[in-house]
PDB file of N, CA and C in Angstrom:
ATOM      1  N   UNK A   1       0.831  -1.173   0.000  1.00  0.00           N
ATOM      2  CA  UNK A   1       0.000   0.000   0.000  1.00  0.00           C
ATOM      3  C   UNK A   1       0.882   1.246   0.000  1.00  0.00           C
ATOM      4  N   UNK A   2       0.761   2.219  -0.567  1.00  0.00           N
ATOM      5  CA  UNK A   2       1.173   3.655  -0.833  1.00  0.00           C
ATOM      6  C   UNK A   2       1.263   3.905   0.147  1.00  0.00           C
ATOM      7  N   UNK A   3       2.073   4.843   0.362  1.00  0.00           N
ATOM      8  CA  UNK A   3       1.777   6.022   1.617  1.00  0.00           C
ATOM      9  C   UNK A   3       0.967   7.493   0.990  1.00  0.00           C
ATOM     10  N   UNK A   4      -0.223   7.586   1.511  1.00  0.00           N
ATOM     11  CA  UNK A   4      -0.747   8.658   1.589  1.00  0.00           C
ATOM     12  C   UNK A   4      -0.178  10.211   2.256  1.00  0.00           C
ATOM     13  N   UNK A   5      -0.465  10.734   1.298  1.00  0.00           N
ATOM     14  CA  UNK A   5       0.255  12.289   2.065  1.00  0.00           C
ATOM     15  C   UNK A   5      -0.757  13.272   2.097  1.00  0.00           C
ATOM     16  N   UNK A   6      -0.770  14.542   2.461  1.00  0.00           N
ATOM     17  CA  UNK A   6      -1.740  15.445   2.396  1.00  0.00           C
ATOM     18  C   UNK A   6      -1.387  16.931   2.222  1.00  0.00           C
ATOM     19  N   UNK A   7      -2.077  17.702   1.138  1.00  0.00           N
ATOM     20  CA  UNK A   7      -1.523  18.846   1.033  1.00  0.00           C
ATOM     21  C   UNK A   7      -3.050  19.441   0.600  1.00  0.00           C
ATOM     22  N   UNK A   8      -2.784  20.976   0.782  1.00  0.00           N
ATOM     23  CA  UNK A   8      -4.103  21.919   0.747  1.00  0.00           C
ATOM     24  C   UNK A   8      -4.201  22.431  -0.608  1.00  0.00           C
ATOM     25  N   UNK A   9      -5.146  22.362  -1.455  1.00  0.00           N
ATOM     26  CA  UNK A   9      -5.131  22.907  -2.574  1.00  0.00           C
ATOM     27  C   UNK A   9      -6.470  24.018  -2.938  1.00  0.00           C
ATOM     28  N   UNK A  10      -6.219  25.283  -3.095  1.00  0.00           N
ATOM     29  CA  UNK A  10      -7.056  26.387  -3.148  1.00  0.00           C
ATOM     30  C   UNK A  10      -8.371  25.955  -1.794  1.00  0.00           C
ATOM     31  N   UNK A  11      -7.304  26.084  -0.297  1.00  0.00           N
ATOM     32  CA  UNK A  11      -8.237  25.823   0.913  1.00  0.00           C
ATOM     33  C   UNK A  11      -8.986  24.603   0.988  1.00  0.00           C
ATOM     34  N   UNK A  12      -8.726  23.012  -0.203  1.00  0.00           N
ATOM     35  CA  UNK A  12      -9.338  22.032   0.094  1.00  0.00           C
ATOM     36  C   UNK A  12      -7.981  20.929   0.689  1.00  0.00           C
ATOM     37  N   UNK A  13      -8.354  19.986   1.829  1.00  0.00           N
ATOM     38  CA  UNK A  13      -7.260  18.828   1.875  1.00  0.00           C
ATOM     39  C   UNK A  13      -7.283  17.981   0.984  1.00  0.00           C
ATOM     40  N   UNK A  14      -6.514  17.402   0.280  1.00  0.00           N
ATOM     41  CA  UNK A  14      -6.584  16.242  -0.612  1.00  0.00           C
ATOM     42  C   UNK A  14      -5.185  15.452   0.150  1.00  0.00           C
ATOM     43  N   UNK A  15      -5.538  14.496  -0.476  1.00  0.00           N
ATOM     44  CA  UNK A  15      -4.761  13.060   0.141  1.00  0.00           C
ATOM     45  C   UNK A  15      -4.573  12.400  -1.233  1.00  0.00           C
ATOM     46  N   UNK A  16      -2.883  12.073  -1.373  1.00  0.00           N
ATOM     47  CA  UNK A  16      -2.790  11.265  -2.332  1.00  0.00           C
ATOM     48  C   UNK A  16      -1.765  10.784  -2.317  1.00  0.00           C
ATOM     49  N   UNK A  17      -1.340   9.587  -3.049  1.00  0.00           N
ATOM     50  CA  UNK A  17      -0.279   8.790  -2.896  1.00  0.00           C
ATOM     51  C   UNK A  17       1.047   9.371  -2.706  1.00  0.00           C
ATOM     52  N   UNK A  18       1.776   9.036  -2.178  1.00  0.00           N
ATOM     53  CA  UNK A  18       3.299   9.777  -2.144  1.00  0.00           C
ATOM     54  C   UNK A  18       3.842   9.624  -3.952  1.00  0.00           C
ATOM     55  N   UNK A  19       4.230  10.576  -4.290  1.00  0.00           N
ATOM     56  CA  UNK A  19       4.652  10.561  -5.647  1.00  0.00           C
ATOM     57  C   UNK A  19       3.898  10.821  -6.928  1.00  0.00           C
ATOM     58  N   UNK A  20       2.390  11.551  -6.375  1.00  0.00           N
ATOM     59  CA  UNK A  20       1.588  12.163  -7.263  1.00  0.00           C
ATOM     60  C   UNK A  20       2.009  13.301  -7.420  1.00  0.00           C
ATOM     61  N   UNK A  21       1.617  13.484  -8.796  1.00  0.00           N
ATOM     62  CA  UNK A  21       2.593  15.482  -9.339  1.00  0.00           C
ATOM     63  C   UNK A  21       0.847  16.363  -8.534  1.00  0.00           C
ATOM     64  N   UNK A  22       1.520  17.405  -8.750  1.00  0.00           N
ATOM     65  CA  UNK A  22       0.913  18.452  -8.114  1.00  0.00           C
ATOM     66  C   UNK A  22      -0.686  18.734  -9.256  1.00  0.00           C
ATOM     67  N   UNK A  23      -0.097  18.507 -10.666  1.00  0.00           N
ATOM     68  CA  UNK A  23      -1.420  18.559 -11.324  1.00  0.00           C
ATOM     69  C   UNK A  23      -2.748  17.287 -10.874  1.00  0.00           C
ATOM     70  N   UNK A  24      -1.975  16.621 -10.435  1.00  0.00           N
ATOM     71  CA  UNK A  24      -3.388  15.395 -10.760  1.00  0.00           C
ATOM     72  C   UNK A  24      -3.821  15.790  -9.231  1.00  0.00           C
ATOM     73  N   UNK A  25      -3.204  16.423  -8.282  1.00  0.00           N
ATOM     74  CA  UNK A  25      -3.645  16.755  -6.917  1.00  0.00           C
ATOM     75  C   UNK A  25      -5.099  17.995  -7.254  1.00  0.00           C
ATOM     76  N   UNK A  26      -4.661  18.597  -7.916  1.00  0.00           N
ATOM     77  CA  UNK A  26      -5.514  19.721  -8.172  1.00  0.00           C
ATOM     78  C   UNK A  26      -6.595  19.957  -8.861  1.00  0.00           C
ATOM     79  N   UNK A  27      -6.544  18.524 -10.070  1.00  0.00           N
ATOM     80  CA  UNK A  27      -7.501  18.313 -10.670  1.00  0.00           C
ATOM     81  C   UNK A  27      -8.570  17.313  -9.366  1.00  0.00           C
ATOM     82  N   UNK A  28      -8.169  16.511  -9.056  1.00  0.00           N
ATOM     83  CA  UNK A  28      -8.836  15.787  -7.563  1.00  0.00           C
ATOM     84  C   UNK A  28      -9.767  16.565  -6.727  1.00  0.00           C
ATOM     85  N   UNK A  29      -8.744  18.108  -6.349  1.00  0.00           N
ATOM     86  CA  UNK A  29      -9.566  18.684  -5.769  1.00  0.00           C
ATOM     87  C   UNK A  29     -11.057  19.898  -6.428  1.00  0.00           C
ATOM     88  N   UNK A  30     -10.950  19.239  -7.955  1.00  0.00           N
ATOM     89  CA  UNK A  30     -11.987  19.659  -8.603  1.00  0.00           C
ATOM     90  C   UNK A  30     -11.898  21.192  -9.257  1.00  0.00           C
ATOM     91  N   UNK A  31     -10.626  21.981  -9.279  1.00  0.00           N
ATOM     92  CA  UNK A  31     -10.165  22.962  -9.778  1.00  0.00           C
ATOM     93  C   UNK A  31      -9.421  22.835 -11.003  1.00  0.00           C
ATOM     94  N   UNK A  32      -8.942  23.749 -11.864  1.00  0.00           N
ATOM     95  CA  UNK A  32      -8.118  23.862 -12.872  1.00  0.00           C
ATOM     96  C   UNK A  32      -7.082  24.885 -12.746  1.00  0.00           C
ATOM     97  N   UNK A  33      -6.214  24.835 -12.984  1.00  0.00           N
ATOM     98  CA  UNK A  33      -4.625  25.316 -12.800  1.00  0.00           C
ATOM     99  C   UNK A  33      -4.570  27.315 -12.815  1.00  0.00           C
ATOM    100  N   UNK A  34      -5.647  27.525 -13.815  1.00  0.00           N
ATOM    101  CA  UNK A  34      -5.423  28.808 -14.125  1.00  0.00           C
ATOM    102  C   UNK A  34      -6.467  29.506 -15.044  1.00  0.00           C
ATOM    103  N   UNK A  35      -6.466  30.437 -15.719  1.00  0.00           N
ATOM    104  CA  UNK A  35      -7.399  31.318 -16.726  1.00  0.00           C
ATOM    105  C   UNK A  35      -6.344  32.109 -17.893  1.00  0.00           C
ATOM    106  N   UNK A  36      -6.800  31.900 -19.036  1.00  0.00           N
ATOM    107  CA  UNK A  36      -5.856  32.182 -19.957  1.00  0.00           C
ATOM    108  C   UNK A  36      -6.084  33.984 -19.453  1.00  0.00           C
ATOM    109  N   UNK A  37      -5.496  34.573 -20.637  1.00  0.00           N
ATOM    110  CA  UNK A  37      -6.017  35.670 -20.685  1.00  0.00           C
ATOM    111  C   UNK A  37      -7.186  36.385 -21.240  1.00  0.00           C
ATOM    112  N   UNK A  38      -7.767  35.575 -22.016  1.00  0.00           N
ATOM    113  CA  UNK A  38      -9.396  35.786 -22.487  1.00  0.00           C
ATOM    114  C   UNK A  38     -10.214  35.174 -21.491  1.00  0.00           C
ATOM    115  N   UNK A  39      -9.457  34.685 -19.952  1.00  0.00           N
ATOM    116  CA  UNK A  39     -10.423  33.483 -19.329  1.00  0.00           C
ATOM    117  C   UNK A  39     -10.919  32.613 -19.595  1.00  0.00           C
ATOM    118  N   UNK A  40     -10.172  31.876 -20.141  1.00  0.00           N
ATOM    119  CA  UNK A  40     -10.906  30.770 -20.358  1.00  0.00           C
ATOM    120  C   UNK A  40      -9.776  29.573 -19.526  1.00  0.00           C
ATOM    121  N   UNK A  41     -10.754  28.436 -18.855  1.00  0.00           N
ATOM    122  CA  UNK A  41      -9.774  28.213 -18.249  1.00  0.00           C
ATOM    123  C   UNK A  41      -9.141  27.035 -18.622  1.00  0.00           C
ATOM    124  N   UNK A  42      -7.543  26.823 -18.128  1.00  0.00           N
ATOM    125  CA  UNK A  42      -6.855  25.771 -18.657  1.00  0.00           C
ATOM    126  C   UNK A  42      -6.031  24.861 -17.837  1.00  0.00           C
ATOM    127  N   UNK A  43      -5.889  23.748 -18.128  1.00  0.00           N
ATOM    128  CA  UNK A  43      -5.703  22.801 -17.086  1.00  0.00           C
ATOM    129  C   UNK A  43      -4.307  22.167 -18.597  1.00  0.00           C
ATOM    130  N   UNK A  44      -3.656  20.659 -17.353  1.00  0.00           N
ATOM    131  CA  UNK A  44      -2.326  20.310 -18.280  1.00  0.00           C
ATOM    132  C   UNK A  44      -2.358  19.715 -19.232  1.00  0.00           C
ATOM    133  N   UNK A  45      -1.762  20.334 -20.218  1.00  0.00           N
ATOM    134  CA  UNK A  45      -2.175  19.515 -21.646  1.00  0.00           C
ATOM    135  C   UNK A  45      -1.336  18.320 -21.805  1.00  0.00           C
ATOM    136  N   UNK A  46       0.573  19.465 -22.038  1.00  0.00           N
ATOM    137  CA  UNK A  46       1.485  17.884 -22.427  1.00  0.00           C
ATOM    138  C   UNK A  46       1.772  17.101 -21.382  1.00  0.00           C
ATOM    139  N   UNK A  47       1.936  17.193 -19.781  1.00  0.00           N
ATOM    140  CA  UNK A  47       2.126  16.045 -19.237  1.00  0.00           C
ATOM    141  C   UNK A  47       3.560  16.261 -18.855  1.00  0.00           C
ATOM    142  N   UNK A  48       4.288  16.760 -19.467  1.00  0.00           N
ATOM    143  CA  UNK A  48       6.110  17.445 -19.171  1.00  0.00           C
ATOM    144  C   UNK A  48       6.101  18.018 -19.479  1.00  0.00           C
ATOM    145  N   UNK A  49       5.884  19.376 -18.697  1.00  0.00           N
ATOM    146  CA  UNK A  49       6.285  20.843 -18.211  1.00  0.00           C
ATOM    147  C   UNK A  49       7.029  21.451 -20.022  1.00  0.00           C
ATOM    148  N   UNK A  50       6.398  21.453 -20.697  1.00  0.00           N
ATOM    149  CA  UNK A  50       6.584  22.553 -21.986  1.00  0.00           C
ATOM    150  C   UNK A  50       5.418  23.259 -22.204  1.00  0.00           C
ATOM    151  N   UNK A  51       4.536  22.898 -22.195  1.00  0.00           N
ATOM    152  CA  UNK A  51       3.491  23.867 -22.276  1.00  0.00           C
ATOM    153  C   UNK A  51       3.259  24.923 -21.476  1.00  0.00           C
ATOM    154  N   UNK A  52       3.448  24.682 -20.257  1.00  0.00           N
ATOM    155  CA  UNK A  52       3.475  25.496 -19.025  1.00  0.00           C
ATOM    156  C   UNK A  52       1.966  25.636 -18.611  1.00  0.00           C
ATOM    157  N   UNK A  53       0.901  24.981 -19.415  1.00  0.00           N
ATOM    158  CA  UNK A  53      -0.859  25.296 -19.027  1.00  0.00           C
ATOM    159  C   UNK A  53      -0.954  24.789 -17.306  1.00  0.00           C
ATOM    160  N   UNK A  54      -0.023  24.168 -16.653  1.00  0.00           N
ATOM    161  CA  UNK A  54      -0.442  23.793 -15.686  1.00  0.00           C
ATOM    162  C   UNK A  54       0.173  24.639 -14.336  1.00  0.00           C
ATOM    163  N   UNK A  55       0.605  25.772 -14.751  1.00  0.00           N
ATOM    164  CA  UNK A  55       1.339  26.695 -13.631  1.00  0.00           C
ATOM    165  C   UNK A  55       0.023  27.034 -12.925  1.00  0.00           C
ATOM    166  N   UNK A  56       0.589  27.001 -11.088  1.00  0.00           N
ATOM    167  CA  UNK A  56       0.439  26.954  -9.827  1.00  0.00           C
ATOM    168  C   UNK A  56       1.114  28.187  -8.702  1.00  0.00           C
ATOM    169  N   UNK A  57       0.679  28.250  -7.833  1.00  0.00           N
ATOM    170  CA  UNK A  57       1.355  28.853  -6.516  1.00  0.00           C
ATOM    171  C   UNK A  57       1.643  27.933  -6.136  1.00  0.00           C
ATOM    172  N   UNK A  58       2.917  27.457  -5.697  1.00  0.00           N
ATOM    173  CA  UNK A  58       3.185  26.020  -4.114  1.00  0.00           C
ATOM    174  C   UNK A  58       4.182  27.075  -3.501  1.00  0.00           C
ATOM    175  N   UNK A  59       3.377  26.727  -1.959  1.00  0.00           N
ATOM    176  CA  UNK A  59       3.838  27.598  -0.913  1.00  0.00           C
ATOM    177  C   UNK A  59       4.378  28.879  -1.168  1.00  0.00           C
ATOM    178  N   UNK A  60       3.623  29.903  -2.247  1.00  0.00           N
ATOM    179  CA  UNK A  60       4.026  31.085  -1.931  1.00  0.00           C
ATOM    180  C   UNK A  60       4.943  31.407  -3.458  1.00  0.00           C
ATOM    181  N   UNK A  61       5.238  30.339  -4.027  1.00  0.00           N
ATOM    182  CA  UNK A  61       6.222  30.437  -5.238  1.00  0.00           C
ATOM    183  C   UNK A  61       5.532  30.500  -6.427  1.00  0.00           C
ATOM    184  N   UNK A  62       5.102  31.325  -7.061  1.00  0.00           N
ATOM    185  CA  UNK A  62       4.601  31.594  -8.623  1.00  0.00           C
ATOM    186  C   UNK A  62       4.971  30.896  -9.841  1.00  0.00           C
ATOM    187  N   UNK A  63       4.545  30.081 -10.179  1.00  0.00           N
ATOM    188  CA  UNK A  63       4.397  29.936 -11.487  1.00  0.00           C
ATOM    189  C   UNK A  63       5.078  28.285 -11.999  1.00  0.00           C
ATOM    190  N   UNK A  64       4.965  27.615 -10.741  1.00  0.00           N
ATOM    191  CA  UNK A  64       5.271  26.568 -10.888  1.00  0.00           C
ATOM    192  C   UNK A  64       4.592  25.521 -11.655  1.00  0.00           C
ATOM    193  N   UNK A  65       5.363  24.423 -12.013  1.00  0.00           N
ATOM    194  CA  UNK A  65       4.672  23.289 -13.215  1.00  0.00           C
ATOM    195  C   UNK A  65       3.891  22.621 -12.549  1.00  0.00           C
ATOM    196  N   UNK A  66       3.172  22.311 -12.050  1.00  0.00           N
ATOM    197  CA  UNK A  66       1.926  21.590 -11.559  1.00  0.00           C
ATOM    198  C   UNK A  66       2.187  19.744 -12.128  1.00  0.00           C
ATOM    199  N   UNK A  67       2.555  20.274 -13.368  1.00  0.00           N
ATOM    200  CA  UNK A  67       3.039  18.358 -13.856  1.00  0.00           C
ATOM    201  C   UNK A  67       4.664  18.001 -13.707  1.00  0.00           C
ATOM    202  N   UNK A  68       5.231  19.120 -13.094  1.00  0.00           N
ATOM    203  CA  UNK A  68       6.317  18.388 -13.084  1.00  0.00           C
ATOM    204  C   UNK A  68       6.995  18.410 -11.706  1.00  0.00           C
ATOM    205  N   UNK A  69       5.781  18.712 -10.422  1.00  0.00           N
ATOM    206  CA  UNK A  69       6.403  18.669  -9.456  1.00  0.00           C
ATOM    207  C   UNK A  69       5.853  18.158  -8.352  1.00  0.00           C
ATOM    208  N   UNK A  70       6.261  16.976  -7.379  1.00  0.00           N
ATOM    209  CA  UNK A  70       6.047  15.650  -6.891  1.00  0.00           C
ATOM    210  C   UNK A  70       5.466  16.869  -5.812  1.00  0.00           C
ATOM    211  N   UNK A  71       3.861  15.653  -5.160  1.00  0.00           N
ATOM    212  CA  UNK A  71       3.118  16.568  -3.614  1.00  0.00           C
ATOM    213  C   UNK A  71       4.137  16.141  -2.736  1.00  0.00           C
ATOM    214  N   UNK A  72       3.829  17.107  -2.010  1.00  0.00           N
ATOM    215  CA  UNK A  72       4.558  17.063  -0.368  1.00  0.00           C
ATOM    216  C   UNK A  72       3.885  17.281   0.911  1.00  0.00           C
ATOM    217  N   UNK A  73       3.744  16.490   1.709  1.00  0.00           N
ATOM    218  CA  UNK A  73       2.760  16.260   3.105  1.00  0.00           C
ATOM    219  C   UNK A  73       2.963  17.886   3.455  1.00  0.00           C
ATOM    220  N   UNK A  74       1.684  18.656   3.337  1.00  0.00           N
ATOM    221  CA  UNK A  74       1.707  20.184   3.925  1.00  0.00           C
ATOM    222  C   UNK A  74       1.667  21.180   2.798  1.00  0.00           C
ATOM    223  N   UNK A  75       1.928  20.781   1.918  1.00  0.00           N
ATOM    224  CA  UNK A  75       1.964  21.641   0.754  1.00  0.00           C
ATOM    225  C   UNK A  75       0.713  22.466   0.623  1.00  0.00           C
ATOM    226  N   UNK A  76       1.254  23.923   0.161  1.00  0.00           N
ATOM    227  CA  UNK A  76      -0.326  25.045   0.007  1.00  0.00           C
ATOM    228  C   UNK A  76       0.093  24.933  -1.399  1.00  0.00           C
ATOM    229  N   UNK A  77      -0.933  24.704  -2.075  1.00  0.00           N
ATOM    230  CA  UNK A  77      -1.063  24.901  -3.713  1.00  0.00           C
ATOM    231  C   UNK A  77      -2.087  26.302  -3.950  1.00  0.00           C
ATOM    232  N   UNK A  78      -2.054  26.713  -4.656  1.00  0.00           N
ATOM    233  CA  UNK A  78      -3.185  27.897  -5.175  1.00  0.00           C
ATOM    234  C   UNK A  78      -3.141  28.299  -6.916  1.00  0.00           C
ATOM    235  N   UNK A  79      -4.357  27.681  -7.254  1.00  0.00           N
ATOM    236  CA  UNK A  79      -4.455  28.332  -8.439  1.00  0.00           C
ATOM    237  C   UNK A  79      -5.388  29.183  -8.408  1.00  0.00           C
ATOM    238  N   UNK A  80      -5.453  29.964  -9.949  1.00  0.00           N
ATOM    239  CA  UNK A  80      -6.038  31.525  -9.999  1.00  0.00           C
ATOM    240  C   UNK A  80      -7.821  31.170 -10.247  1.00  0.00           C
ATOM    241  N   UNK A  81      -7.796  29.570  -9.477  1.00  0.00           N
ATOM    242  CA  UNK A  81      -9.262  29.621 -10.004  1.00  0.00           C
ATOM    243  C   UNK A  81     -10.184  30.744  -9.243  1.00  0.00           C
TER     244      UNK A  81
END
């Protein structure tokens, strides 16, 4: 069995396996990553961090890849939903 971890994403707890990326945490907690600039909103397309559709706040840091960076027990995520 996994070890479960827990981190806060736009004020919800989610729980997920140790070694889930930060996008599939956020989609879980039923949000999407961001709003283009016409607003419309966009979540991760390629899956490795080139597109950049999946940039995040974690703990305070702007503009992070959401798919290319492993949860961590405590983690504040925030997107611009």
């Amino acid at each position: 069995m996994s070890e479960q971890i827990t981190l806060t994403v736009n004020g919800i707890q989610v729980s997920v396996p140790r070694g889930t990326t930060v996008a599939v945490a956020v989609l879980l907690a039923g949000a999407i990553c961001r709003h283009s600039v016409t607003d419309e909103p966009r979540a991760p397309l390629c899956g490795m961090g080139v597109c950049y559709e999946c940039r995040v706040k974690i703990d305070d840091v702007s503009h992070c890849r959401g798919c290319q960076t492993l949860c961590e027990h405590g983690m504040n995520v925030r997107t611009d939903d």
